[in-house]
N, C-alpha and C. Protein backbone atom coordinates (compact mmCIF):
# COMPACT_ATOMS: atom_id res chain seq x y z
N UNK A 1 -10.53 26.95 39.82
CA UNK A 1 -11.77 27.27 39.13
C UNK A 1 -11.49 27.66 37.68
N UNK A 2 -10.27 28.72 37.63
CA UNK A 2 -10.12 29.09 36.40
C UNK A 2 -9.80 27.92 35.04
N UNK A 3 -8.90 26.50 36.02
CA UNK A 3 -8.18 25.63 35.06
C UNK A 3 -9.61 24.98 34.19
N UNK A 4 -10.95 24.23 35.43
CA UNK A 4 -12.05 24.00 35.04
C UNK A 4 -12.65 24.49 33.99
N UNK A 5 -13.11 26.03 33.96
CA UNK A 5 -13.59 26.90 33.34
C UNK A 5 -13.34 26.57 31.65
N UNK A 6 -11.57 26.54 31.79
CA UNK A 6 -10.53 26.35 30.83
C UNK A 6 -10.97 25.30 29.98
N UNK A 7 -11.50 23.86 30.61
CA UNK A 7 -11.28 23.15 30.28
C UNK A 7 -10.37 22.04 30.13
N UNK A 8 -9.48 22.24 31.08
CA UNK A 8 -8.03 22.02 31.53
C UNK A 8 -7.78 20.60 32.63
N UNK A 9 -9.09 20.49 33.21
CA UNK A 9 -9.34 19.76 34.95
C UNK A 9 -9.30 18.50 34.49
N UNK A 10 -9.34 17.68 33.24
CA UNK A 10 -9.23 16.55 32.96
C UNK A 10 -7.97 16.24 32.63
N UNK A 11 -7.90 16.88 31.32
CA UNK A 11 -6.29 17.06 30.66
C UNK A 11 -5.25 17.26 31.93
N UNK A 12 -5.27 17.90 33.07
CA UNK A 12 -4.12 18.26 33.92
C UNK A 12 -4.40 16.85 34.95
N UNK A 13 -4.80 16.58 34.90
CA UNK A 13 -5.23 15.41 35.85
C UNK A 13 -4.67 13.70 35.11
N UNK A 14 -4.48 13.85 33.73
CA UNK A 14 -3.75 12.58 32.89
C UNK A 14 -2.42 12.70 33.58
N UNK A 15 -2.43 11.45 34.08
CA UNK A 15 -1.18 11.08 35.30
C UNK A 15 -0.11 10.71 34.45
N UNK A 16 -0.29 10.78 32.94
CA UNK A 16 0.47 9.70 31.76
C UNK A 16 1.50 11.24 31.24
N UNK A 17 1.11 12.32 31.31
CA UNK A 17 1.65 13.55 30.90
C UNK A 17 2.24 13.99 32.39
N UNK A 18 2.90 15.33 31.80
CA UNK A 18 3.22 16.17 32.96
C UNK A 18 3.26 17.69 32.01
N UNK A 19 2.82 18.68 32.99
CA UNK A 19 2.87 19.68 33.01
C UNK A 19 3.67 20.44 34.15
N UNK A 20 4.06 21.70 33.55
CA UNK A 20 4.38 23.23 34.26
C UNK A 20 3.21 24.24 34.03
N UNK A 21 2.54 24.39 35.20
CA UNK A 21 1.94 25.81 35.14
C UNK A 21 2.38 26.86 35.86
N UNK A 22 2.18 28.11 35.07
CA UNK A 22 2.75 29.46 35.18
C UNK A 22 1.64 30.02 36.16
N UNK A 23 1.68 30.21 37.21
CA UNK A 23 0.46 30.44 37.97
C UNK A 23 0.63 32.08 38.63
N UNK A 24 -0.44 33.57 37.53
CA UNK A 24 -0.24 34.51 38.24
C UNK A 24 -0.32 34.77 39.49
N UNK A 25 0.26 35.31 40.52
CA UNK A 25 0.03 36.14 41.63
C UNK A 25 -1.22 36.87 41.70
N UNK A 26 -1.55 36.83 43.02
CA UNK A 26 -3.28 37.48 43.70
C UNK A 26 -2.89 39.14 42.82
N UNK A 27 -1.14 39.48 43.05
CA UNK A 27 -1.51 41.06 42.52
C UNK A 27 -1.56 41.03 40.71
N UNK A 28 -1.14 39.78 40.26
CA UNK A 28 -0.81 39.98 38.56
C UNK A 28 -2.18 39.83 38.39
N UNK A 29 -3.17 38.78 39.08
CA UNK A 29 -4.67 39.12 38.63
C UNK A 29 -5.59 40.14 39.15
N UNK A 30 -5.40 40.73 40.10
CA UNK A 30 -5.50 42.07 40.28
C UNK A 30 -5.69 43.03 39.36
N UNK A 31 -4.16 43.18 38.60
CA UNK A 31 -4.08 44.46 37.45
C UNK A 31 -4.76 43.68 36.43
N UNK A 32 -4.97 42.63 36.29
CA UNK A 32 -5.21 41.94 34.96
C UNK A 32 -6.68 42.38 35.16
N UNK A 33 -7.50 42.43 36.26
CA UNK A 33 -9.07 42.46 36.18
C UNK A 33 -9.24 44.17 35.98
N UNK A 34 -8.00 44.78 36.85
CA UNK A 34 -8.04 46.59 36.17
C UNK A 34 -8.38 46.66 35.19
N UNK A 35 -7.15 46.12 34.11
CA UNK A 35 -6.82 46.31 33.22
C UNK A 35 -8.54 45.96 32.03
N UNK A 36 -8.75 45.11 32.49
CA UNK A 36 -10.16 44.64 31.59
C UNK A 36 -11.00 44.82 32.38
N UNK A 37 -11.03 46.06 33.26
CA UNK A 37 -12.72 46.62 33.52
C UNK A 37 -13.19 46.14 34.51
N UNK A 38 -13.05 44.39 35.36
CA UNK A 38 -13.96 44.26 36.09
C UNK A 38 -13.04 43.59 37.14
N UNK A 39 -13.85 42.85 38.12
CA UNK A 39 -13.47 42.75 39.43
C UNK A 39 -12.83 41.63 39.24
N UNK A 40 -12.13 41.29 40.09
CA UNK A 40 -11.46 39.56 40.17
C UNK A 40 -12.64 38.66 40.58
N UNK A 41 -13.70 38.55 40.95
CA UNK A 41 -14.40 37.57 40.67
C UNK A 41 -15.16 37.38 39.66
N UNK A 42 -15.32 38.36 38.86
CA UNK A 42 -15.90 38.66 37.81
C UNK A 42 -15.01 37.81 36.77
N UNK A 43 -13.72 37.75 36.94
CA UNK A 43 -12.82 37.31 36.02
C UNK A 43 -13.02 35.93 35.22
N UNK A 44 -14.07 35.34 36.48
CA UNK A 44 -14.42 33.90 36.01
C UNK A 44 -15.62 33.92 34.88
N UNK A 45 -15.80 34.63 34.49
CA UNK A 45 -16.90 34.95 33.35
C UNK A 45 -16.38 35.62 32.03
N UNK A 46 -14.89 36.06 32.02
CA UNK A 46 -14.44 37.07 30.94
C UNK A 46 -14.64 36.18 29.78
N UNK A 47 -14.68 36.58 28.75
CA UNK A 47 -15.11 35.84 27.26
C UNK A 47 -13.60 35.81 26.76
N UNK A 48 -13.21 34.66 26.21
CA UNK A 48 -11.64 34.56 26.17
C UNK A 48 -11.28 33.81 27.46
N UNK A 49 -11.29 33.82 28.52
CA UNK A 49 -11.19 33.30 29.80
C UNK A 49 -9.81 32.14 29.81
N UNK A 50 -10.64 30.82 28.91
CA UNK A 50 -10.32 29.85 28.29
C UNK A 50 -8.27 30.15 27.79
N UNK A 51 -8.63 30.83 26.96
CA UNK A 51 -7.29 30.95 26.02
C UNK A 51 -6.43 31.21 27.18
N UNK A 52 -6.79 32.51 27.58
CA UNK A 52 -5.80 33.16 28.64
C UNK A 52 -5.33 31.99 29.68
N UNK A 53 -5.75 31.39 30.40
CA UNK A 53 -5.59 30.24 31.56
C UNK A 53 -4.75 29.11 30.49
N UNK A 54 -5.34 28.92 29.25
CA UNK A 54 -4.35 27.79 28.57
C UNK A 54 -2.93 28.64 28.30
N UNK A 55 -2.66 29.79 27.81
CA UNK A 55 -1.40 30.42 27.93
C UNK A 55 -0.58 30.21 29.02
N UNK A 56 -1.48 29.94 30.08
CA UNK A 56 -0.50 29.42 31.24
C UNK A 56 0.07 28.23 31.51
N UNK A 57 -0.26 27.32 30.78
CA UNK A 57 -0.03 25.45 31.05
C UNK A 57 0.85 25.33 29.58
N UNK A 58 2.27 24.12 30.23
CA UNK A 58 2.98 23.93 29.08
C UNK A 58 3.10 22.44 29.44
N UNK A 59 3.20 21.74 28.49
CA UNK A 59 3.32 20.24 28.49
C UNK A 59 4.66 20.03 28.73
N UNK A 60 5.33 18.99 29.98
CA UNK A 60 6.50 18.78 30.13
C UNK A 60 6.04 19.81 31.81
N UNK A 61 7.16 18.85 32.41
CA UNK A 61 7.68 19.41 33.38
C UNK A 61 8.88 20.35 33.83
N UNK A 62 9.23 21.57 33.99
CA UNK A 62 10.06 22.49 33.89
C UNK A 62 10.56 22.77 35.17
N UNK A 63 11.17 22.36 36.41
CA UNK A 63 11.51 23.06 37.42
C UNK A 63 12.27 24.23 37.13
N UNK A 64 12.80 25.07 38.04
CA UNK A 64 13.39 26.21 37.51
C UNK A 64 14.33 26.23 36.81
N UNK A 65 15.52 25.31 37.43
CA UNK A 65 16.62 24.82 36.65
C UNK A 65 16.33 24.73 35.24
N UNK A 66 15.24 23.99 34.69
CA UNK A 66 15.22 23.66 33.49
C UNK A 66 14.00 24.14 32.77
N UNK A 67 14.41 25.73 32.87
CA UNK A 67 12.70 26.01 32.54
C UNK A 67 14.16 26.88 30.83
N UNK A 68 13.22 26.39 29.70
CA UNK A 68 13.92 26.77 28.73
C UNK A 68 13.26 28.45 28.31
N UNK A 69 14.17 29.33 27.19
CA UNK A 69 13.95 30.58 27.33
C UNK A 69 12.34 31.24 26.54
N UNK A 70 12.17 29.38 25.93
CA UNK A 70 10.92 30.24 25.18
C UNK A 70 10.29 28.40 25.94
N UNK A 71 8.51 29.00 25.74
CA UNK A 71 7.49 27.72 25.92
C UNK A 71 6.84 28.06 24.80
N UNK A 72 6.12 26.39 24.98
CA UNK A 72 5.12 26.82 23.81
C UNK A 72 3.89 26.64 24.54
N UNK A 73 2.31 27.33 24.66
CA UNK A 73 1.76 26.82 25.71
C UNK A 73 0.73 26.05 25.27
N UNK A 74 -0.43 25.87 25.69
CA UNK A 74 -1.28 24.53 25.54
C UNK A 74 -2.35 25.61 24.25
N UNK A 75 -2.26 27.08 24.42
CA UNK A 75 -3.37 28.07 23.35
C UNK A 75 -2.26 27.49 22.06
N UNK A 76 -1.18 27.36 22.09
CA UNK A 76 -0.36 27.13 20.69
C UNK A 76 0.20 28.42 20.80
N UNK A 77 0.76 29.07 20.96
CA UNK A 77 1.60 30.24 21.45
C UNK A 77 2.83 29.95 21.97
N UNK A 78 3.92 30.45 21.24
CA UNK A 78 5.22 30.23 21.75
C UNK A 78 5.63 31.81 21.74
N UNK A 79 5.83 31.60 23.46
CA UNK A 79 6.21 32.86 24.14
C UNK A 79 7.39 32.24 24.90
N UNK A 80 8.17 34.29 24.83
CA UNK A 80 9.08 34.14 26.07
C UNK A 80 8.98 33.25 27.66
N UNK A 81 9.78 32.82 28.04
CA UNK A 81 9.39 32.33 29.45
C UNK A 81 8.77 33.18 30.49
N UNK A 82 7.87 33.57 31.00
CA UNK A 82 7.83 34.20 32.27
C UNK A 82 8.80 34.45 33.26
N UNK A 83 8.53 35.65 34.06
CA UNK A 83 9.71 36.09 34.91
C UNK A 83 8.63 35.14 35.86
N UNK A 84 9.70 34.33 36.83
CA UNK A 84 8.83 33.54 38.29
C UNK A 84 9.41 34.46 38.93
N UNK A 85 8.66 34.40 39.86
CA UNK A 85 8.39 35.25 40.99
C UNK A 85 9.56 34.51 42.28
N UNK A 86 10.49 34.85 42.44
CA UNK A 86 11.46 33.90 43.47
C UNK A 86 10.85 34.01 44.69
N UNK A 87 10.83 35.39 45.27
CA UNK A 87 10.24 36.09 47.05
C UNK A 87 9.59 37.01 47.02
N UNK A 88 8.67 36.98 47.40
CA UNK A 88 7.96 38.15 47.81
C UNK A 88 7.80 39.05 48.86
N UNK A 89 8.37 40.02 48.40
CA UNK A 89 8.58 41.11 49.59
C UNK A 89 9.65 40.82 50.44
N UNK A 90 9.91 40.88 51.41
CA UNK A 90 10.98 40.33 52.69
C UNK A 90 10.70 39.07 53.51
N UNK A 91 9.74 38.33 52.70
CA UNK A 91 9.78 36.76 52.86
C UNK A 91 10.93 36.28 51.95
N UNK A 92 10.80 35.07 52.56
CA UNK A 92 12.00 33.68 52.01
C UNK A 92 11.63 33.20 51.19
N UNK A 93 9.92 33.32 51.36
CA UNK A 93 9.46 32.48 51.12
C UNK A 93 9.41 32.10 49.25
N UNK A 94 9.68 30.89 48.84
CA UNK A 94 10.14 30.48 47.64
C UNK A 94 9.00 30.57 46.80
N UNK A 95 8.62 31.09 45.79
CA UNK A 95 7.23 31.03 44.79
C UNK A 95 7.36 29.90 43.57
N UNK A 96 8.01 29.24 44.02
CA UNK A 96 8.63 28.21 42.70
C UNK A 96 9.20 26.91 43.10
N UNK A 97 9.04 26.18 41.56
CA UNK A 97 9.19 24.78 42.02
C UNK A 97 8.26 23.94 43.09
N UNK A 98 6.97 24.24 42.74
CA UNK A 98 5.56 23.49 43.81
C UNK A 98 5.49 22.29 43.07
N UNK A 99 6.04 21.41 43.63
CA UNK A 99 5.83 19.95 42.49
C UNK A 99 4.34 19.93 42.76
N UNK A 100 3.99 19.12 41.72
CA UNK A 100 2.09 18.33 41.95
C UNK A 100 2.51 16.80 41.41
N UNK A 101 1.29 15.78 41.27
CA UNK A 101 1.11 15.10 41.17
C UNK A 101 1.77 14.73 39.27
N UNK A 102 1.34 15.14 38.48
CA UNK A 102 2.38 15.54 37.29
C UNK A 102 3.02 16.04 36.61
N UNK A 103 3.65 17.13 37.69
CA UNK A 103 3.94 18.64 37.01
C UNK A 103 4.73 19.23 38.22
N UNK A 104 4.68 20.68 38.05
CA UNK A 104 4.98 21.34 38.62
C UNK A 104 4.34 22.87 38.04
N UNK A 105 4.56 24.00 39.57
CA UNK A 105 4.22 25.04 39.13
C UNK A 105 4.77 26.29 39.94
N UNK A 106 5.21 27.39 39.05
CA UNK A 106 5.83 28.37 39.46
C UNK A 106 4.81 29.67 39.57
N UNK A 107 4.84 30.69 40.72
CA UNK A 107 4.15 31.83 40.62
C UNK A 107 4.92 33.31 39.48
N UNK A 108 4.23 33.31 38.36
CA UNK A 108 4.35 34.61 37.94
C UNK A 108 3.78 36.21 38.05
N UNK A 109 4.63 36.75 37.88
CA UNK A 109 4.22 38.82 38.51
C UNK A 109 2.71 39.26 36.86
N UNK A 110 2.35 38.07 36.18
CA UNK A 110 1.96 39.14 35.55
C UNK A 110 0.65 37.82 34.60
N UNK A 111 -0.15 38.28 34.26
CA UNK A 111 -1.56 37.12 33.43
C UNK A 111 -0.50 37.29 31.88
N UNK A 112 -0.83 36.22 31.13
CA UNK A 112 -0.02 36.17 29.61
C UNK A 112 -1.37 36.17 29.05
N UNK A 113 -1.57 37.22 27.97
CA UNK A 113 -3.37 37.08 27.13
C UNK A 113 -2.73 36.57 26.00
């Protein structure tokens, strides 16, 4: 919903590109809706919305192996890489490296504004 919102659902869908998205965790958007006052469903209405969700999408495909130390993201922002999220809790279970159709995407601990 959020990528839509973004403006993103076409652009991520060009089979001719590839992307990595940085995709927060249920708890990184959690604090993120604390943090700005309102509820997580509410989140789909925040003003800015847009930017924040493009901070998350980088052109190129990055599995972990080759995720370099800085991105640049689709807002035009060149930031540090995100910490991915490897396991959560006393699962195995892997938060990274979800191939898609032209991309891939890793879960991060935290929203990038």
């Amino acid at each position: 919903v959020a990528l839509t919102k973004a403006g993103l659902d076409s652009t991520l869908s060009d089979e001719e590109k590839e992307y990595t998205i940085f995709a927060p965790s249920d708890d990184a958007m959690a604090d993120f809706a604390k943090k700005k006052g309102v509820t997580k469903l509410s989140l789909m209405e925040l003003e800015g919305l847009d930017e924040v969700v493009k901070n998350h999408v980088v052109e190129g495909k990055f599995p972990m192996a080759d995720l370099p130390s800085e991105i640049t993201t689709l807002a035009g922002k060149t930031i540090p890489t995100p910490k991915v999220v490897m396991n959560k809790g006393r699962s195995k279970k892997q938060l990274a490296n979800f191939n898609s159709l032209n991309g891939c995407f890793h879960i991060i601990d935290a929203v990038m504004e």
